[in-house]
C-alpha atoms as a PDB file:
ATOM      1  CA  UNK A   1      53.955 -24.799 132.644  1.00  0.00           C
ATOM      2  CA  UNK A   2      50.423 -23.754 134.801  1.00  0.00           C
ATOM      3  CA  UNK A   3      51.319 -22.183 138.154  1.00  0.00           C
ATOM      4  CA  UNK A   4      48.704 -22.589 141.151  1.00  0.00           C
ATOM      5  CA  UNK A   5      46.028 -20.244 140.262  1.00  0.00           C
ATOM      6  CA  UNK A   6      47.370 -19.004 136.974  1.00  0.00           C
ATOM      7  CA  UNK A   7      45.350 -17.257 134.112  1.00  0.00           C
ATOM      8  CA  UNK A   8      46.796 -19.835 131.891  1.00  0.00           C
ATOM      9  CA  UNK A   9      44.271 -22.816 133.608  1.00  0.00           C
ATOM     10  CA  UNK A  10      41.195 -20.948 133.989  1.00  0.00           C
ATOM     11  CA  UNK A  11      41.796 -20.467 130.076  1.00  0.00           C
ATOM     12  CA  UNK A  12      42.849 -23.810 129.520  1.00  0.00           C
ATOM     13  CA  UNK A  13      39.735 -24.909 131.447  1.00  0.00           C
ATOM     14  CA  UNK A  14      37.254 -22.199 130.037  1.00  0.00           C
ATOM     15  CA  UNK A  15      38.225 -23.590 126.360  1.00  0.00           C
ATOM     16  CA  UNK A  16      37.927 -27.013 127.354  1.00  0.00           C
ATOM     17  CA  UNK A  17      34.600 -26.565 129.051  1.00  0.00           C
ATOM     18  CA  UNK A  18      33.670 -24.525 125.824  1.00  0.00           C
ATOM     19  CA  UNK A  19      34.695 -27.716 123.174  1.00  0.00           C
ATOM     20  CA  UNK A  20      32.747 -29.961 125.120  1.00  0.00           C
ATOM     21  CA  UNK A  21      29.808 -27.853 125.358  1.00  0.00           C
ATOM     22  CA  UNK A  22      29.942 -27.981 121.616  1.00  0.00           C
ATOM     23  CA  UNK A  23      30.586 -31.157 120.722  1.00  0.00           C
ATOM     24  CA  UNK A  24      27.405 -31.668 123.756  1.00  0.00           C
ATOM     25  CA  UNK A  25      25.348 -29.773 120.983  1.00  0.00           C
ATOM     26  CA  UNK A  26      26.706 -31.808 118.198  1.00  0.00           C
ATOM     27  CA  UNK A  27      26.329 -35.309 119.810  1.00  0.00           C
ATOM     28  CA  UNK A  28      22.508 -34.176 120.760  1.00  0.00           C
ATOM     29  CA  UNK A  29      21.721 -32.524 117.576  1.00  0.00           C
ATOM     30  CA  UNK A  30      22.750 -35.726 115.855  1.00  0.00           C
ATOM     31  CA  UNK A  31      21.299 -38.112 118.132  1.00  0.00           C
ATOM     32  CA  UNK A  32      17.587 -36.346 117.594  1.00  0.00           C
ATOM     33  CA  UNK A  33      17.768 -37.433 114.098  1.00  0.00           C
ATOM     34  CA  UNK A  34      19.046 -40.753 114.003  1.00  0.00           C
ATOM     35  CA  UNK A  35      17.526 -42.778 117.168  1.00  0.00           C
ATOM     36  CA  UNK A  36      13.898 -41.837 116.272  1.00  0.00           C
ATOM     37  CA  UNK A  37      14.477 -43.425 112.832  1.00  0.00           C
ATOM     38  CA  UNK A  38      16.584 -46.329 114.878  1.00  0.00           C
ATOM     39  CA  UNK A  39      13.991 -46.969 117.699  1.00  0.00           C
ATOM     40  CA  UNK A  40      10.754 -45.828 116.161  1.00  0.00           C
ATOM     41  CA  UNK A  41      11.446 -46.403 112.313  1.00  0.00           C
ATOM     42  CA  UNK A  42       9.259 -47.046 109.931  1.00  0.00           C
ATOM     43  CA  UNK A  43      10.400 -48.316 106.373  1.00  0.00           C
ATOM     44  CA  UNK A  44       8.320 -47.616 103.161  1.00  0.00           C
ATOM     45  CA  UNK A  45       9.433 -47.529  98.969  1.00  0.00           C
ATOM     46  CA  UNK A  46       9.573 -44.016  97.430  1.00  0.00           C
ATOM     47  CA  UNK A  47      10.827 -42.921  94.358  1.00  0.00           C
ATOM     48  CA  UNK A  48      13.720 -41.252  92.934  1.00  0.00           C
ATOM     49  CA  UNK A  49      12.861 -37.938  91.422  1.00  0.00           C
ATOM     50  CA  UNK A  50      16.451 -36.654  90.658  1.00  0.00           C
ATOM     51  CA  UNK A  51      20.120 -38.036  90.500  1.00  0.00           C
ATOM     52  CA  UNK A  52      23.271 -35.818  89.603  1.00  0.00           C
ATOM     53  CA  UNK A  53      26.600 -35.622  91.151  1.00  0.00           C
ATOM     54  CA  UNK A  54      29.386 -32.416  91.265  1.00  0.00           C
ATOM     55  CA  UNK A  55      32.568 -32.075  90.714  1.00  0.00           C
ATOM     56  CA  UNK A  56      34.914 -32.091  94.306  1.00  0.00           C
ATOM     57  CA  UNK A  57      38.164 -31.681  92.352  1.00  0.00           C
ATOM     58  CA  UNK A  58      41.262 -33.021  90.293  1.00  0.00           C
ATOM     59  CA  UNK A  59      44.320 -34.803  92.171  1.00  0.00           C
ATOM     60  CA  UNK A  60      47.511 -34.746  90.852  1.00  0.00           C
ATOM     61  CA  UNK A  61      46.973 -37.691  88.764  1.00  0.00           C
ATOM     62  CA  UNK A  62      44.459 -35.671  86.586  1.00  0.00           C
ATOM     63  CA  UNK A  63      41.686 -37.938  88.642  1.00  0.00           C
ATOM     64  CA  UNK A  64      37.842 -36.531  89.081  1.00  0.00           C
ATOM     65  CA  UNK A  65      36.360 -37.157  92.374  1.00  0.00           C
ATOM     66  CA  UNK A  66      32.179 -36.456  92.995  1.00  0.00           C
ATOM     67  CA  UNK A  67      30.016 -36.165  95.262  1.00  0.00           C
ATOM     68  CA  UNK A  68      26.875 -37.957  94.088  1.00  0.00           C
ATOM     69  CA  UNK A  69      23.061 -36.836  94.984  1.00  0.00           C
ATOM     70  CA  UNK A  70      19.747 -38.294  94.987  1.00  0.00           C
ATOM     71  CA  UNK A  71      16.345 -37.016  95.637  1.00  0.00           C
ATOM     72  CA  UNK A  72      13.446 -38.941  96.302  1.00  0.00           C
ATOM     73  CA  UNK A  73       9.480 -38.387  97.474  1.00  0.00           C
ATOM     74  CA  UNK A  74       7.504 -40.685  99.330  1.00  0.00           C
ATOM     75  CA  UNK A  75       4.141 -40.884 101.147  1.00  0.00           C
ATOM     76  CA  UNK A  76       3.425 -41.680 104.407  1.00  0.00           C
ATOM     77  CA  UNK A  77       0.779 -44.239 105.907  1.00  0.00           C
ATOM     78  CA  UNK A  78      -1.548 -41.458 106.046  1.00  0.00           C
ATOM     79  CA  UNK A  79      -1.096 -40.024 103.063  1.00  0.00           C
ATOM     80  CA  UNK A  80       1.434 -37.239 103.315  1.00  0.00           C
ATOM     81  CA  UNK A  81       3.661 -36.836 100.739  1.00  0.00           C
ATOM     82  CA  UNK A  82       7.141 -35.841 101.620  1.00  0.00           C
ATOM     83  CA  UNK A  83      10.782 -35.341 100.119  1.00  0.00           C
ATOM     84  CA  UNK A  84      14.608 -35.194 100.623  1.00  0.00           C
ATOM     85  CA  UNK A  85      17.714 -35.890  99.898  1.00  0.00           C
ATOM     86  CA  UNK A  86      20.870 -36.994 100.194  1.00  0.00           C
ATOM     87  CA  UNK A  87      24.491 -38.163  99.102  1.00  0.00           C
ATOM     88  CA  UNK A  88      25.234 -41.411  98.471  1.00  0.00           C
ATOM     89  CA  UNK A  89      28.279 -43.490  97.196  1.00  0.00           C
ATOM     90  CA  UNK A  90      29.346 -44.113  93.806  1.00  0.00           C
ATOM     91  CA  UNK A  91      27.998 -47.770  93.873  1.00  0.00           C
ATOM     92  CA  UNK A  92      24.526 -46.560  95.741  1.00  0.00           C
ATOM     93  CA  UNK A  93      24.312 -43.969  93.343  1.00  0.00           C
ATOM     94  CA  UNK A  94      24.472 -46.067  90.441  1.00  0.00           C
ATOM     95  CA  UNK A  95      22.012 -48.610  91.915  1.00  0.00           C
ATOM     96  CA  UNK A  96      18.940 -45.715  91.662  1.00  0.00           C
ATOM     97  CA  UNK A  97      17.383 -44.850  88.559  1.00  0.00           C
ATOM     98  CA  UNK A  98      15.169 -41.752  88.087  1.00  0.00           C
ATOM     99  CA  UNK A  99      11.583 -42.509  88.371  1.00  0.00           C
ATOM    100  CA  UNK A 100      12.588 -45.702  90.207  1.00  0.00           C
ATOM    101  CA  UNK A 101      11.879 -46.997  93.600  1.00  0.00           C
ATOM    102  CA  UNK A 102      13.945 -46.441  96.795  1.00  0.00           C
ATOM    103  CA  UNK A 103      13.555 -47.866 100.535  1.00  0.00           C
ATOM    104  CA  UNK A 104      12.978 -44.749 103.099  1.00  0.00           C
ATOM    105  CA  UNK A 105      13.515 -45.074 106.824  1.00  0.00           C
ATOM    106  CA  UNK A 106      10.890 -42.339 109.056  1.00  0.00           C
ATOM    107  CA  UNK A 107      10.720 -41.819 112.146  1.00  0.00           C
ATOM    108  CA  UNK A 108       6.744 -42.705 112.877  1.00  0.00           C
ATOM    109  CA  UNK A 109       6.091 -39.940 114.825  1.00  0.00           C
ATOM    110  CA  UNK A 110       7.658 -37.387 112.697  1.00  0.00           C
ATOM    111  CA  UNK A 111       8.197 -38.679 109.085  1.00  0.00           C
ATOM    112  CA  UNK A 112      10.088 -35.111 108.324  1.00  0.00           C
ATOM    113  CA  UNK A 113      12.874 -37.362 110.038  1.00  0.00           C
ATOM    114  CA  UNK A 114      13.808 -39.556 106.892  1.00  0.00           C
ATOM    115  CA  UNK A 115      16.750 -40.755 104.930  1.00  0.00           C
ATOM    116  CA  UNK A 116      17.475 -43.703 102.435  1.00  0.00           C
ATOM    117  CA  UNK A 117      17.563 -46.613 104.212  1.00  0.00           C
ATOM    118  CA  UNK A 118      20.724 -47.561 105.973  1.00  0.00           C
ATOM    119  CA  UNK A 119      19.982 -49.679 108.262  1.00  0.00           C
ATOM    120  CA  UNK A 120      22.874 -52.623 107.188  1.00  0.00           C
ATOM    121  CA  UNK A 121      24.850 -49.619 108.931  1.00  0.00           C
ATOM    122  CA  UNK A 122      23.349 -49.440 112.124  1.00  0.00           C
ATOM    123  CA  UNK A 123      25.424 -51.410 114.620  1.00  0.00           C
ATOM    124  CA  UNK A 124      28.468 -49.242 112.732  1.00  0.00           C
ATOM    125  CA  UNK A 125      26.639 -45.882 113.021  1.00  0.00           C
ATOM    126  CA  UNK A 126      25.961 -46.677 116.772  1.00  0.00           C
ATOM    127  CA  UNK A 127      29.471 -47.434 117.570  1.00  0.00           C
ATOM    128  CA  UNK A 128      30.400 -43.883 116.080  1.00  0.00           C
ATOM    129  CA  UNK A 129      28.405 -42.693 118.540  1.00  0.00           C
ATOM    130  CA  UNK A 130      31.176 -44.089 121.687  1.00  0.00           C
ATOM    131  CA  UNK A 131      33.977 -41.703 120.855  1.00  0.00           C
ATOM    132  CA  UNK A 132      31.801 -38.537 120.333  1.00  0.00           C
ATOM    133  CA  UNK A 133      30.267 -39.716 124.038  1.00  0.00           C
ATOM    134  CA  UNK A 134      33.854 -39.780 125.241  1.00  0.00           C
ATOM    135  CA  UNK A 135      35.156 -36.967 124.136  1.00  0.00           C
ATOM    136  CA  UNK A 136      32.103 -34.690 125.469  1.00  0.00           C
ATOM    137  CA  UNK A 137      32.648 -36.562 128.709  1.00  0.00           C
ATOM    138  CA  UNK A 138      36.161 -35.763 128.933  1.00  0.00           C
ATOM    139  CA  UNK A 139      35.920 -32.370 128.153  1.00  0.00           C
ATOM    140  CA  UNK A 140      32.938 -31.433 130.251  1.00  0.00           C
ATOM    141  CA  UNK A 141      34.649 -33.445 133.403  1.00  0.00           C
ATOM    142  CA  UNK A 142      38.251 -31.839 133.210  1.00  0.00           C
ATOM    143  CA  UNK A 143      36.764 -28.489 132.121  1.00  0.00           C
ATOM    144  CA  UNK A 144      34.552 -28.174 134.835  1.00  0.00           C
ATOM    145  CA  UNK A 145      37.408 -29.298 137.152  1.00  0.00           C
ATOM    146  CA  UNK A 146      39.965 -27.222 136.222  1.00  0.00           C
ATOM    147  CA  UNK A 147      37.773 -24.057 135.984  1.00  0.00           C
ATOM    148  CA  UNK A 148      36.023 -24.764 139.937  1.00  0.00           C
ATOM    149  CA  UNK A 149      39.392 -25.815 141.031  1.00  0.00           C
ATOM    150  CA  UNK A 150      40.864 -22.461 139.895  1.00  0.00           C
ATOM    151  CA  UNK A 151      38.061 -19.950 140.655  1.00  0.00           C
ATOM    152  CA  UNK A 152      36.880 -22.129 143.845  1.00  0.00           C
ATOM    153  CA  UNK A 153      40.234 -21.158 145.058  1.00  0.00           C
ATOM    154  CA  UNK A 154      40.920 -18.747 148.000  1.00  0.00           C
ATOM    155  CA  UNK A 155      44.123 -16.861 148.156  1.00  0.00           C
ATOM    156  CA  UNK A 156      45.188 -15.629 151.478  1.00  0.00           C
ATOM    157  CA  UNK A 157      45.573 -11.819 152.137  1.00  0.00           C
ATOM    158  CA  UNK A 158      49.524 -10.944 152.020  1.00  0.00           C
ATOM    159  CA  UNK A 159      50.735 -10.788 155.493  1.00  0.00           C
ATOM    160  CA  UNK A 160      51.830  -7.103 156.298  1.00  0.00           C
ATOM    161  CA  UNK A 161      55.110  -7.068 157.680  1.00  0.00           C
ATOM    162  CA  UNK A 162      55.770  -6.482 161.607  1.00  0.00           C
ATOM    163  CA  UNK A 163      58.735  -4.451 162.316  1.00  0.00           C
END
């Protein structure tokens, strides 16, 4: 399909390169939000100040599927009173009550980093991390291959013809 030094791998490679440069982002954009909260995470109660949900749409059946909200308020150790949200399951959703209490994870050193507690789902939400790692790998590694492989490449001068 690819010829030695064809347009077609540097592309292939350049795209490649590009997906795992992005996913890179992803994995480390992700990471800086949950590992503070799994390493240096603090737990406290806060409270539910709204609950509603919103319509996703209507299968076939004539069944209603939602996404379902809560948002909550808390204050920290040293008094700072903070906020956010988030979506939760049916069941979780159903389990709050406006005006009632609900566990927050922080991170300690920056409680703006904060989410309902989910910490049953840990060891499952650091396994999700292995095949994000993977795939960056992978990308990055045969990107970066093909692409010096191609464009590290010297092509001889054409011989001129002796007659």
């Amino acid at each position: 399909m690819f010829k030695d030094n064809s347009v077609g791998k540097k592309i292939a490679g350049s795209v490649l390169f590009a997906f795992g440069l992005i996913f890179c982002f992803l994995l480390v954009k992700n990471a800086a939000k949950d590992f503070p909260i799994w390493i240096f995470g603090r737990q406290t109660t806060g409270v539910v100040e709204k609950k509603w949900y919103e319509l996703v749409g209507e299968n076939n059946a004539g069944e209603l599927s939602f996404n379902y909200f809560l948002s909550y308020k808390f204050t920290t150790p040293n008094g700072k009173a903070l906020s956010g949200s988030t979506t939760l399951s049916a069941q979780e959703w159903m389990d709050h009550e406006e005006s009632g209490e609900v566990d927050i994870i922080y991170a300690s050193f920056n409680p703006s980093i904060n989410r309902v507690d989910d910490s049953r789902f840990r060891p499952l939400l650091a396994c999700s991390y292995i095949p994000f790692i993977l795939i960056v790998w992978f990308s990055l590694v045969w990107g970066w291959n093909i692409i010096s492989e191609e464009f590290g490449r010297v092509n001889p001068l054409p011989k001129e013809q002796v007659s």
